[in-house]
Protein backbone atom coordinates (compact mmCIF):
# COMPACT_ATOMS: atom_id res chain seq x y z
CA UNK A 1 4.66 -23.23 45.69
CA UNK A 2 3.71 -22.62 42.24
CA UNK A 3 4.13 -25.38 39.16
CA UNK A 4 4.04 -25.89 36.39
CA UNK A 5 2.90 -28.53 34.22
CA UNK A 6 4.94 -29.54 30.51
CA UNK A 7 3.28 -32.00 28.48
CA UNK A 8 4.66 -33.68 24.87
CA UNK A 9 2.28 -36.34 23.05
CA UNK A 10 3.75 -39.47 20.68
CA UNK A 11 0.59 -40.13 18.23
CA UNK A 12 0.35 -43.45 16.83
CA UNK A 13 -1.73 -43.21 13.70
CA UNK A 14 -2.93 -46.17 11.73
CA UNK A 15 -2.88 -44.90 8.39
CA UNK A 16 -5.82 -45.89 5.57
CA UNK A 17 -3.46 -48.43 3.36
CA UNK A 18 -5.48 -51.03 2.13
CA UNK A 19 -2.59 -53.63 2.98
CA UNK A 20 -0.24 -53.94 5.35
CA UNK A 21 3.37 -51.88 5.54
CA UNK A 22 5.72 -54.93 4.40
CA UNK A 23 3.40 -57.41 3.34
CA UNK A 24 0.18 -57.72 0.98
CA UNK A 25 -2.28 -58.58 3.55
CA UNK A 26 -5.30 -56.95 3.74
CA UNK A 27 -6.02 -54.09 6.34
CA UNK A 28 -9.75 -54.12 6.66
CA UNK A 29 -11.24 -54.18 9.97
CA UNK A 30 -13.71 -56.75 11.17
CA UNK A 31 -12.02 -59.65 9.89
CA UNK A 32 -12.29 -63.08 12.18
CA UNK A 33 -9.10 -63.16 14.54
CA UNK A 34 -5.62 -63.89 12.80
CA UNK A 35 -7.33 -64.33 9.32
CA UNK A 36 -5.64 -61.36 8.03
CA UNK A 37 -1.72 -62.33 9.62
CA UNK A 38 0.73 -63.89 6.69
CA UNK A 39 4.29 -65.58 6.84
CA UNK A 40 5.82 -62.07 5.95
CA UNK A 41 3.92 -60.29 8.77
CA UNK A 42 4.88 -63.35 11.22
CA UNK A 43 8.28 -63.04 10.44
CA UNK A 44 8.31 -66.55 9.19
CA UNK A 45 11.56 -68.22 8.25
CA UNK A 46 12.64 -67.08 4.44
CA UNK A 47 10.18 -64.37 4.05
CA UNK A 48 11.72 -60.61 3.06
CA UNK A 49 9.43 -57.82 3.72
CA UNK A 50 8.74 -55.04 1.32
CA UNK A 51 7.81 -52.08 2.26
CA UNK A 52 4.38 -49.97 1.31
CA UNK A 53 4.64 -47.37 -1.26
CA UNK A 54 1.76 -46.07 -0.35
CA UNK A 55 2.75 -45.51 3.44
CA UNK A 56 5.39 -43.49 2.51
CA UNK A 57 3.24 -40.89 0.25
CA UNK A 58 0.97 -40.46 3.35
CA UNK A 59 3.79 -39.66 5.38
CA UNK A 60 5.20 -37.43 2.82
CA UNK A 61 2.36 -35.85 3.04
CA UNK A 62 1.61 -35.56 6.61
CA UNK A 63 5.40 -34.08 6.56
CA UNK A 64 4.20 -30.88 4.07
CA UNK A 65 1.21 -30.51 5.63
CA UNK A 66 2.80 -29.97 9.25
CA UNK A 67 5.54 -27.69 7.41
CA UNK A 68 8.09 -30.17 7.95
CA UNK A 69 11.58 -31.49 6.42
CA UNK A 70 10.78 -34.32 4.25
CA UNK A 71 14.10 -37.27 4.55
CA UNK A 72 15.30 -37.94 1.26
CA UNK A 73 16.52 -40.76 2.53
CA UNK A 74 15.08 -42.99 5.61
CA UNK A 75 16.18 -46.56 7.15
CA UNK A 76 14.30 -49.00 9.08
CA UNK A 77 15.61 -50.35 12.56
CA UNK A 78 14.37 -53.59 14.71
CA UNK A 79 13.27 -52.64 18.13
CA UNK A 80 13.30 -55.63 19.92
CA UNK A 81 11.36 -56.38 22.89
CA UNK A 82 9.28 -60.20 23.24
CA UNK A 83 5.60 -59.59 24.19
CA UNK A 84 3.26 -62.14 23.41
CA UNK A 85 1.21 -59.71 20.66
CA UNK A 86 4.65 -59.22 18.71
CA UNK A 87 5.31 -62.39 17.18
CA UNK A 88 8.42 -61.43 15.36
CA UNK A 89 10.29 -60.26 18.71
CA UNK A 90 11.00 -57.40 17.58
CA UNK A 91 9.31 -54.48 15.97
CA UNK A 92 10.55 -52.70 12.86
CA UNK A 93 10.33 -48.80 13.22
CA UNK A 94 12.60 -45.99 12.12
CA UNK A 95 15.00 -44.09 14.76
CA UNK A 96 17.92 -42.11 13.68
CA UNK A 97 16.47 -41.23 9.90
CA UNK A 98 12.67 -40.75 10.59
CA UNK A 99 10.96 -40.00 7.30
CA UNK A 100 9.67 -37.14 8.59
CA UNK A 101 11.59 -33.88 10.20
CA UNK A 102 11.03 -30.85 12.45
CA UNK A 103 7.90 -29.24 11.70
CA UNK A 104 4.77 -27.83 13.59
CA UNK A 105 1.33 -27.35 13.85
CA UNK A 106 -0.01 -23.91 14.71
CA UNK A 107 -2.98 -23.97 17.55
CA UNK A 108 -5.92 -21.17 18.81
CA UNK A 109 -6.47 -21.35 22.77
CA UNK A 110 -9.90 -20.46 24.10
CA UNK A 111 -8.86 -16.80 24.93
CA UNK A 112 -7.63 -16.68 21.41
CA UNK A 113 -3.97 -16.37 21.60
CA UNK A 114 -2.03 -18.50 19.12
CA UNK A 115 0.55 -21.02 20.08
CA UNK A 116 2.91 -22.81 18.14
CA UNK A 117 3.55 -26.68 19.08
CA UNK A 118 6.65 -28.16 17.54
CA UNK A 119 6.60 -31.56 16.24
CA UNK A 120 10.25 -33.15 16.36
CA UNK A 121 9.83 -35.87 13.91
CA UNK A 122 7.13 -38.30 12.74
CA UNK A 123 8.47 -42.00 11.64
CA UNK A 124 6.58 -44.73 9.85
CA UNK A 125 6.88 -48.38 11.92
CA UNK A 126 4.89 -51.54 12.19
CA UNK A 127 2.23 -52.23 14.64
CA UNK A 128 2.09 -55.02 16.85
CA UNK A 129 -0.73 -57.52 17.42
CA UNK A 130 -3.75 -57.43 20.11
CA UNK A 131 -3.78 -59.06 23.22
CA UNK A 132 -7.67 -60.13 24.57
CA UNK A 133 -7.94 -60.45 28.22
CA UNK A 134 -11.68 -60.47 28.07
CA UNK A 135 -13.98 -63.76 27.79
CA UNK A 136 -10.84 -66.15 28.83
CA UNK A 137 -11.25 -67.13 32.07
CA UNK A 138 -8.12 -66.49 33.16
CA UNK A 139 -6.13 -66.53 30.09
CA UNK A 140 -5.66 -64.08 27.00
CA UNK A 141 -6.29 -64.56 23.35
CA UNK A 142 -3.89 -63.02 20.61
CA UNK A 143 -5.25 -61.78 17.22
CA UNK A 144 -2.31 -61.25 14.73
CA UNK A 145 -4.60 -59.02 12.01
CA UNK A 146 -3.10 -56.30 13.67
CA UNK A 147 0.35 -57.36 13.39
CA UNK A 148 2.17 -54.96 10.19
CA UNK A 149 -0.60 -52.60 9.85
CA UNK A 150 0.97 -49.23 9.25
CA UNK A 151 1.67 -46.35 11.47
CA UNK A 152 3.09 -42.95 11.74
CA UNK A 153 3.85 -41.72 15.26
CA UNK A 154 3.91 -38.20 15.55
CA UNK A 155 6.45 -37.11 18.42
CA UNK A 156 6.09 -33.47 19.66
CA UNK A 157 8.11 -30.87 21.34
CA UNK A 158 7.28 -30.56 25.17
CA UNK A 159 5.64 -27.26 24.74
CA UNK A 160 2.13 -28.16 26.36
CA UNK A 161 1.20 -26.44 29.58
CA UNK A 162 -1.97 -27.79 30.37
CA UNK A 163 -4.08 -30.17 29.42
CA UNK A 164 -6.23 -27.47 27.58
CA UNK A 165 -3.58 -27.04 25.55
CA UNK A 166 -3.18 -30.93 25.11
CA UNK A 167 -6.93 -31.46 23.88
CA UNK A 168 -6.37 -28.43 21.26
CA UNK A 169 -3.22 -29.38 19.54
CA UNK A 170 -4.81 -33.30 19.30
CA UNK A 171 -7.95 -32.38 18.13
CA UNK A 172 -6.01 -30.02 15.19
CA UNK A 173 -3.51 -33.03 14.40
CA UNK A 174 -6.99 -35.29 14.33
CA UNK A 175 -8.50 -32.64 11.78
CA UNK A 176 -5.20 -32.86 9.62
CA UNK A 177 -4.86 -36.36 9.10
CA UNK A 178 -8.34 -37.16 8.47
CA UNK A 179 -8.73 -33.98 6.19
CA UNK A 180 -5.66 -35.64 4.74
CA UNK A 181 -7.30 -38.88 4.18
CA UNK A 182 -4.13 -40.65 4.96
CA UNK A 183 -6.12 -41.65 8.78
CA UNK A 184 -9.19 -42.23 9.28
CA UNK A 185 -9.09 -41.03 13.05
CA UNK A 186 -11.62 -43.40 14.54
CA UNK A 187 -10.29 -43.74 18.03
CA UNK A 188 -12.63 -46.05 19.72
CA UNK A 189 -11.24 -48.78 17.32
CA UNK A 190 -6.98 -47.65 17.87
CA UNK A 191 -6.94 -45.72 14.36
CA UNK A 192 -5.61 -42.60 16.72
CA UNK A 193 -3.76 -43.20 19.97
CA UNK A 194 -2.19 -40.70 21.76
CA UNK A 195 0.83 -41.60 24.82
CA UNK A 196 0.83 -38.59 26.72
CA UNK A 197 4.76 -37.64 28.42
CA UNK A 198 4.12 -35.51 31.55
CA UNK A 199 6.21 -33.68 34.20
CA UNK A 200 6.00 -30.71 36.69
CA UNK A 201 8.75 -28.28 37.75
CA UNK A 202 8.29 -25.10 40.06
CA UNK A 203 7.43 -22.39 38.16
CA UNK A 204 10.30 -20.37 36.61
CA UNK A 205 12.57 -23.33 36.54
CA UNK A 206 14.24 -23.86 33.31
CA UNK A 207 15.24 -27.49 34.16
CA UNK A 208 12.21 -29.85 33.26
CA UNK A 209 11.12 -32.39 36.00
CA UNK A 210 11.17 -36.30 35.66
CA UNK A 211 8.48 -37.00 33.40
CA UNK A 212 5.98 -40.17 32.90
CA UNK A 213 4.42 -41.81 30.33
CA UNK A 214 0.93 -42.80 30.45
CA UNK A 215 -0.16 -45.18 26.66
CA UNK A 216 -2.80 -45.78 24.74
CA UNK A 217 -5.52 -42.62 25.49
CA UNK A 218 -8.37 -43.46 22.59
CA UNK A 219 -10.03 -40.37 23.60
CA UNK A 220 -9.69 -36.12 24.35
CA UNK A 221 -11.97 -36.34 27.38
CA UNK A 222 -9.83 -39.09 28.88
CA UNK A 223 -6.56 -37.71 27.78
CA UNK A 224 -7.52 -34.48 29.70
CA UNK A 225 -8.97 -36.33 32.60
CA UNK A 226 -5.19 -38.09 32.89
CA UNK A 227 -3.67 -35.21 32.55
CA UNK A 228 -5.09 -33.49 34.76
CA UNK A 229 -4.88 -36.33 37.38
CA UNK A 230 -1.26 -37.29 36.73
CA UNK A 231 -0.22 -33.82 36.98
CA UNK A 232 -2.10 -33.98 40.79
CA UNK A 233 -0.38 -37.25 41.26
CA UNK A 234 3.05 -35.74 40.79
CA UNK A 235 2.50 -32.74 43.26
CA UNK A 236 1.33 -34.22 45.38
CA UNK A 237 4.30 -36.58 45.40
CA UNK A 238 6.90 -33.36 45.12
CA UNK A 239 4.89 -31.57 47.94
CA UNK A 240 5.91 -34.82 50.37
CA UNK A 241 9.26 -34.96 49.17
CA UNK A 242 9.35 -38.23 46.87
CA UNK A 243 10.70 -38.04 44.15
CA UNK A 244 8.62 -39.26 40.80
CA UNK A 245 10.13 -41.83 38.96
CA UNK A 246 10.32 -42.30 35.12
CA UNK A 247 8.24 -44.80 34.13
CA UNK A 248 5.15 -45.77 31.93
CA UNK A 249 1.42 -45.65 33.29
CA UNK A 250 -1.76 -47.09 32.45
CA UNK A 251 -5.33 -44.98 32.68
CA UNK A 252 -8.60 -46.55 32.84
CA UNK A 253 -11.10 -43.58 31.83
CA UNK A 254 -14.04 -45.62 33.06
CA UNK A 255 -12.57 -45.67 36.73
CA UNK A 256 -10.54 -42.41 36.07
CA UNK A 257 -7.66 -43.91 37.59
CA UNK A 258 -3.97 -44.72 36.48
CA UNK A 259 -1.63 -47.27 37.30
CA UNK A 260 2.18 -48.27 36.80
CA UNK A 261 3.01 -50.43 34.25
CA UNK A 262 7.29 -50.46 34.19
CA UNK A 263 9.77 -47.88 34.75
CA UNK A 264 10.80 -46.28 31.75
CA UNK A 265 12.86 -48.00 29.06
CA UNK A 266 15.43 -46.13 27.04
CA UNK A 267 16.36 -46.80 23.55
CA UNK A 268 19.66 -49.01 24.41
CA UNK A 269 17.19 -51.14 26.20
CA UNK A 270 15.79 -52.28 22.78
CA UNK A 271 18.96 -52.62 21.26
CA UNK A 272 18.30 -50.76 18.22
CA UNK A 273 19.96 -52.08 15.17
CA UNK A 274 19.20 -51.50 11.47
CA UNK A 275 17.12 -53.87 9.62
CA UNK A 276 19.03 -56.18 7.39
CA UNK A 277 16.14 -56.78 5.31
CA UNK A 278 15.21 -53.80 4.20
CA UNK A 279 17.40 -51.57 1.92
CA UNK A 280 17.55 -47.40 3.17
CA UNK A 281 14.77 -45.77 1.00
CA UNK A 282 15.62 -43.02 -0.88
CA UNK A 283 12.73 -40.43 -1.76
CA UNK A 284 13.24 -37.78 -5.03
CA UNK A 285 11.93 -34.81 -5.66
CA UNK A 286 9.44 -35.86 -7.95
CA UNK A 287 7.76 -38.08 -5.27
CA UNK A 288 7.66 -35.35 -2.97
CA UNK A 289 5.95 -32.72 -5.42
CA UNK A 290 3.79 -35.59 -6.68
CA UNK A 291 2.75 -35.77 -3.20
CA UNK A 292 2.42 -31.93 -2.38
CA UNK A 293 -0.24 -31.92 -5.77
CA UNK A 294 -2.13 -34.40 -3.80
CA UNK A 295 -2.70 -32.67 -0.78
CA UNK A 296 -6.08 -31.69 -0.26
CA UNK A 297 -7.53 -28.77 1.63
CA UNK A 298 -6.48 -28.62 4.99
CA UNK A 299 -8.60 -26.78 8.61
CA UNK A 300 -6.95 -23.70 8.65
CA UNK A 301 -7.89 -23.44 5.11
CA UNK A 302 -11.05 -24.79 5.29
CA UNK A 303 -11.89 -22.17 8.29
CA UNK A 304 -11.17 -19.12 5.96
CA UNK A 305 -12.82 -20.68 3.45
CA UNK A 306 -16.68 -21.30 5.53
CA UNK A 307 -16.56 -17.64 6.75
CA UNK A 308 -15.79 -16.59 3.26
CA UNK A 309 -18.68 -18.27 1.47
CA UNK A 310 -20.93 -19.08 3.95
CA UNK A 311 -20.53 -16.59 6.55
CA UNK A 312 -20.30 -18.43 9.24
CA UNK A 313 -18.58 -16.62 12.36
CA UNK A 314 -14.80 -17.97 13.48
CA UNK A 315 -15.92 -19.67 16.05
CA UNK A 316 -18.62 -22.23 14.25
CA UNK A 317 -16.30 -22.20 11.18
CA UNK A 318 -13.24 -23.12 13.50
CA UNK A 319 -15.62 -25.76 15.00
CA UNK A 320 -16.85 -27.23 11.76
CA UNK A 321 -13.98 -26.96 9.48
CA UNK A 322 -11.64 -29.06 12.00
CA UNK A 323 -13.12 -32.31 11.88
CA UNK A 324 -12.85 -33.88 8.31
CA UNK A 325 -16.12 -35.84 8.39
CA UNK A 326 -18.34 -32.60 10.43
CA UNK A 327 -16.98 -29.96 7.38
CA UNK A 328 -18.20 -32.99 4.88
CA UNK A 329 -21.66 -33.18 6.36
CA UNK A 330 -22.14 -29.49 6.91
CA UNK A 331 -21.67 -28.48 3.24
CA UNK A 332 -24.02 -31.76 2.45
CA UNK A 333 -26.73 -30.06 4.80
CA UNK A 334 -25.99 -26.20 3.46
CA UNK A 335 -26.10 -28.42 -0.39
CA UNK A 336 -29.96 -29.47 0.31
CA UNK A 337 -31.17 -27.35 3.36
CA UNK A 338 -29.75 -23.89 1.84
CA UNK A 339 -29.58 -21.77 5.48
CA UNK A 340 -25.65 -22.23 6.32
CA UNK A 341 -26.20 -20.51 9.76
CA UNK A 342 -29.03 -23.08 10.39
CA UNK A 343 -27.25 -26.31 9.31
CA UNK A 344 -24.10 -24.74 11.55
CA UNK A 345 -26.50 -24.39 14.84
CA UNK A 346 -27.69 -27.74 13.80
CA UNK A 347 -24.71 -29.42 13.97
CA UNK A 348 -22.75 -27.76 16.49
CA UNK A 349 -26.05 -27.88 18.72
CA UNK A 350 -28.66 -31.10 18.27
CA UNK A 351 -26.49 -33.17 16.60
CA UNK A 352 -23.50 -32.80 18.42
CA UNK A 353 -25.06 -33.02 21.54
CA UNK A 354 -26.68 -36.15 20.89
CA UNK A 355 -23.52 -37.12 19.60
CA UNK A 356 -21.79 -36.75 22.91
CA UNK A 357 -24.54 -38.09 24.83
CA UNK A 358 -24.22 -41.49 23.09
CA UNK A 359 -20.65 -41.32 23.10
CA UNK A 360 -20.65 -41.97 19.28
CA UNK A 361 -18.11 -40.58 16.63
CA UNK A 362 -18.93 -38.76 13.68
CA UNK A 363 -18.56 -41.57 11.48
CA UNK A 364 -21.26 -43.01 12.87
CA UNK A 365 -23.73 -39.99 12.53
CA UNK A 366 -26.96 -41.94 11.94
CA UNK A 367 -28.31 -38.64 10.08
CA UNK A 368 -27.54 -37.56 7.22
CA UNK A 369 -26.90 -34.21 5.32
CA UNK A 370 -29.47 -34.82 2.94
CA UNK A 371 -32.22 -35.73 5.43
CA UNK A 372 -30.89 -32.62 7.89
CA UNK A 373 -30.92 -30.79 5.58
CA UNK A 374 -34.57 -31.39 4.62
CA UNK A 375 -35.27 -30.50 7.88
CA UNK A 376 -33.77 -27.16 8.05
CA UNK A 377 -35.76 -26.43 4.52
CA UNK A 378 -39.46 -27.44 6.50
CA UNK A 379 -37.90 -25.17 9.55
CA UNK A 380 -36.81 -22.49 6.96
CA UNK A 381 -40.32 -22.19 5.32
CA UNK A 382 -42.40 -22.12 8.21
CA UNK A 383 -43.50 -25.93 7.95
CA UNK A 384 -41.96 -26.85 11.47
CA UNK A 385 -41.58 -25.03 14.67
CA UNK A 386 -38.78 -25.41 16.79
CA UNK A 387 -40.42 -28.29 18.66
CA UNK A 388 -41.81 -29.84 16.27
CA UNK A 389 -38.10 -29.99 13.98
CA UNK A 390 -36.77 -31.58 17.44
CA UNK A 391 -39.23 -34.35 17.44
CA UNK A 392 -38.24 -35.12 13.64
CA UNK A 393 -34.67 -34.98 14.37
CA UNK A 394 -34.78 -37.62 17.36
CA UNK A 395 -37.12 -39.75 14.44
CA UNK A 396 -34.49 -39.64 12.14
CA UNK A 397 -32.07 -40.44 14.60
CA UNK A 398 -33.41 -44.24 15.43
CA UNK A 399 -35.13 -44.27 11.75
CA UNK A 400 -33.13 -45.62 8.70
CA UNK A 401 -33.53 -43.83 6.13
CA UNK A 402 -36.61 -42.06 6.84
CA UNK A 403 -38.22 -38.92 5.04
CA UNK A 404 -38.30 -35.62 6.88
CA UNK A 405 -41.93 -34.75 4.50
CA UNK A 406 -42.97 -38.27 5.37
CA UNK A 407 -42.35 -38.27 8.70
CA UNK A 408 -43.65 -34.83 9.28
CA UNK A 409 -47.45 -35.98 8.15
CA UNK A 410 -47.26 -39.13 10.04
CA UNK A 411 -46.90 -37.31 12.98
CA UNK A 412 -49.16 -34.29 12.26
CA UNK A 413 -46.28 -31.87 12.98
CA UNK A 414 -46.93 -29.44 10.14
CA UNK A 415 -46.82 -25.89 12.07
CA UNK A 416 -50.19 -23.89 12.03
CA UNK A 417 -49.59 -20.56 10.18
CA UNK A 418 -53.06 -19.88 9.08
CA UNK A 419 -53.94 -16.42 11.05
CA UNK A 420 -57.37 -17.05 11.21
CA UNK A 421 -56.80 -20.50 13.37
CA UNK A 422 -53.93 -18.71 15.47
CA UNK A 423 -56.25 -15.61 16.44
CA UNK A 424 -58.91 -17.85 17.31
CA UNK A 425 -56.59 -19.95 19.78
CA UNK A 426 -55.15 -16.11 20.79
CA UNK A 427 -58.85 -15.47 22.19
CA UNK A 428 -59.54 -18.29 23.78
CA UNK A 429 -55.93 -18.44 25.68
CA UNK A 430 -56.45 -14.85 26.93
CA UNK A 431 -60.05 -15.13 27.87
CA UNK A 432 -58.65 -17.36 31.01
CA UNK A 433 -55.75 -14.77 31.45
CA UNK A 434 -57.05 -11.45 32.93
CA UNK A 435 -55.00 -10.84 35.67
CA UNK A 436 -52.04 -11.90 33.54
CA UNK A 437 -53.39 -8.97 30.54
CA UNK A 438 -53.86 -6.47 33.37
CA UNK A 439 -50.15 -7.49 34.66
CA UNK A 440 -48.75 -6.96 30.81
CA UNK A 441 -50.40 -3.57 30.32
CA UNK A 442 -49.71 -1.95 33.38
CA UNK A 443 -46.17 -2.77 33.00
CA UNK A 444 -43.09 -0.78 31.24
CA UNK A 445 -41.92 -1.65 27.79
CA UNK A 446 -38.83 -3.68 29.67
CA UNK A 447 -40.91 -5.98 31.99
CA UNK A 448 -43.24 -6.49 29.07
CA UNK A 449 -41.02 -8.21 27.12
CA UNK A 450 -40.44 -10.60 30.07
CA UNK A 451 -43.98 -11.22 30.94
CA UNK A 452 -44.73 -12.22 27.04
CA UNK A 453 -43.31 -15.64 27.61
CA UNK A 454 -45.79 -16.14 29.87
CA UNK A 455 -48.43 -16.00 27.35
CA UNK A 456 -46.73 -17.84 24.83
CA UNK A 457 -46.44 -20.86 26.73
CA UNK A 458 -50.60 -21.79 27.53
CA UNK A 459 -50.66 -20.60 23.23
CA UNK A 460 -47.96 -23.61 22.35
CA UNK A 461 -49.66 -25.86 24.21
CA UNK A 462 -53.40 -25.33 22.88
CA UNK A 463 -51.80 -25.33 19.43
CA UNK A 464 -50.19 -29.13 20.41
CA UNK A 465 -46.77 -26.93 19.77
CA UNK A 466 -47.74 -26.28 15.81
CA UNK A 467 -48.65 -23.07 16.49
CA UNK A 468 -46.00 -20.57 14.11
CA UNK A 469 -44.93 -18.56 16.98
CA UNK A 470 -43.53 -15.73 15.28
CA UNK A 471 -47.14 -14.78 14.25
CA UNK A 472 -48.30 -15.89 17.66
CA UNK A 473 -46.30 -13.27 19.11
CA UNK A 474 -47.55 -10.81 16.40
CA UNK A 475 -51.25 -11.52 17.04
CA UNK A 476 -50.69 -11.42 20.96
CA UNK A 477 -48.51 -8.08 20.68
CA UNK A 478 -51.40 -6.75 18.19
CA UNK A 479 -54.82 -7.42 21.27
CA UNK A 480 -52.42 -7.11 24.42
CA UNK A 481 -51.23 -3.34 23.04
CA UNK A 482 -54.79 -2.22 22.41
């Protein structure tokens, strides 16, 4: 049998307030455990909230952005539920007037078909504290700094087929609200968490299959990896004859496994009921267009923009100009380095690479545009070879704020262009190479072009890899065509 798989995504993001949604408290991260948790934010006997003007311009604008229908008029509800992290009992969210309406974001798969993903509303709510089950022996700890730090969560359409799809649409709504400012999308510390709703049906059933929900993915590989599991899970299950239950899952991306955590709640179970302490809030049209003159550029924009004036291909602009903080330190490296195509491979290649390799976001790029892009100026005018710009690049990687010149003369990496030096190195290499000359010039043009990496390899190494090897290959063409 053939099935297939719908996925929707609800996407809690923390958005960049500098206090808290009902309360003055700070936001700032890194603060010592409950430090930053007042009366208002505990729910503390006589305390009113009042709510963040602030949150409700960045979800004003997250609404335009997205295309969506902006609420003139939104109320809070209590969702009550008693876990130890929520120390009011109850959570205060929005449910039948969400700020935000129907909208959608519009998404490029790999074969380059366009796809359209519906979002169905986005609301603004409180989040809850964090539970510590580590170094407790036993026992958890609760920090409350947590506790009324702003959120929108961004609830989509179930118009996903794969988890492909998934990754694409999350990595665009990632580029949006950063690009936005109103998130700043670090996931490894919650700023961006995605729940991900799944279910399978045969394929060309309209009905949709019993669906799951597995919380709290903090990252695209490991939202893929569950999806991709959870949709095996399911068939499996269907292919035996159980039926899958509705209920909410856990996923562990270091184990790559996934576990139940309750069956699924629905919204009577909370016993909804509007807030009495908060009055409806009513939005004009002034905020709205103040907010619509305040939105800055956005990826799709941005995309159009790099192949315009740098011209970059669609793929590497697509690439760069998605990720708020990437298009930020690519112009900073085409700003001192000059060679957009060269600060594009740059990042998109070393950088990102590395990036991935140390699992490390691009916040915390330890390189910066200046310094890269004083290495693609030394690459640019013949000062470093390709090897020799790598071995500066892992410098400045572990090096604060080191000097590409600096560092290029401690290290004696200044490529050899003199053609004088090269030819000499040219003889001596192909004094030891006959039957590798005879090879070359009894060959075809074709296999000739193969058989000159063979030389170029024993020249690299006798130049200690400063050798410039575009005139290397000049030289060698030159004495090997006589």
């Amino acid at each position: 049998m053939q099935w297939e798989t719908v996925i929707g995504l609800e996407i809690h993001a923390q958005l960049a307030t500098m206090t808290k949604i009902f309360s003055g408290t700070s936001t700032a991260y890194g603060a010592e455990p409950n430090t930053q948790a007042s009366a208002v934010d505990l729910a503390m006997p006589g305390t009113l909230p009042v709510a963040n003007e602030q949150a409700f311009r960045y979800a004003v604008m997250f609404g335009l952005a997205v295309d969506a229908e902006i609420a003139r008029r939104s109320v809070f509800e209590r969702k009550n539920y008693f876990y130890p992290d929520l120390p009011k009992g109850y959570q205060t969210t929005q449910l039948e007037k969400p700020i935000v309406g129907p909208g959608h974001v519009d998404i490029e798969l790999e074969d380059g078909t366009k796809k359209r993903v519906r979002i169905h509303h986005a609301h603004l709510e409180e989040d809850a504290g964090k539970s510590l089950h580590e170094d407790y022996h036993g026992m958890t700890g609760i920090d409350l700094n947590r506790a009324g730090t702003p959120l929108i969560e961004i609830v989509t359409e179930p118009d996903m087929r794969t988890a492909e799809e998934a990754v694409i649409f999350a990595r665009k709504l990632h580029g949006i609200v950063t690009s936005l400012g109103i998130c700043d999308g670090d996931m490894s510390q919650g700023s961006m968490r995605f729940d991900v709703n799944v279910s399978v049906r045969p394929a060309g059933q309209e009905a949709f299959g019993t669906r799951t929900e597995t919380k709290n993915l903090n990252s695209f590989r490991f939202m893929e990896q569950c999806i991709h599991q959870e949709v095996e899970r399911q068939i499996d299950l269907l292919m035996d004859g159980v039926a899958i239950i509705q209920e909410t899952r856990l996923y562990d991306g270091e184990s790559n496994r996934s576990r139940s955590m309750r069956t699924k709640e629905e919204a009577n179970d909370y016993r909804y009921f509007p807030c009495p302490d908060l009055l409806p809030v009513v939005i004009d049209e002034d905020f709205i267009e103040d907010a619509r003159r305040k939105l800055p550029e956005l990826p799709d924009a941005r995309k159009k923009r790099f192949q315009a004036e740098y011209g970059l291909s669609e793929y590497d602009a697509s690439q760069l100009s998605n990720n708020a903080q990437m298009a930020w330190l690519f112009e900073e490296t085409v700003r001192h380095g000059k060679d957009a195509k060269l600060a594009a491979n740059w990042l998109l290649g070393e950088l990102s690479a590395r990036l991935n390799s140390e699992d490390r976001n691009i916040l915390d790029c330890p390189v910066t545009g200046a310094q890269l892009g004083a290495l693609i100026l030394r690459i640019s005018d013949g000062t470093l070879s390709s090897t020799g710009a790598r071995k500066i690049f892992d410098a400045l990687w572990v090096s604060d704020d080191a000097s590409v010149d600096a560092l290029i003369e401690a290290k004696g990496l200044t490529q050899v262009s003199d053609t004088a030096a090269l030819e000499r190195i040219v003889d001596d290499v192909l004094a030891n190479m006959g039957d590798q000359i005879a090879q070359y010039q009894e060959a075809d043009e074709k296999k000739r072009k193969k058989l000159m990496g063979g030389f170029m390899g024993p020249l690299m190494k006798a130049s200690n890899g400063q050798g410039n090897p575009k005139l290397f290959n000049e030289i060698l063409r030159k004495k090997l065509d006589q």
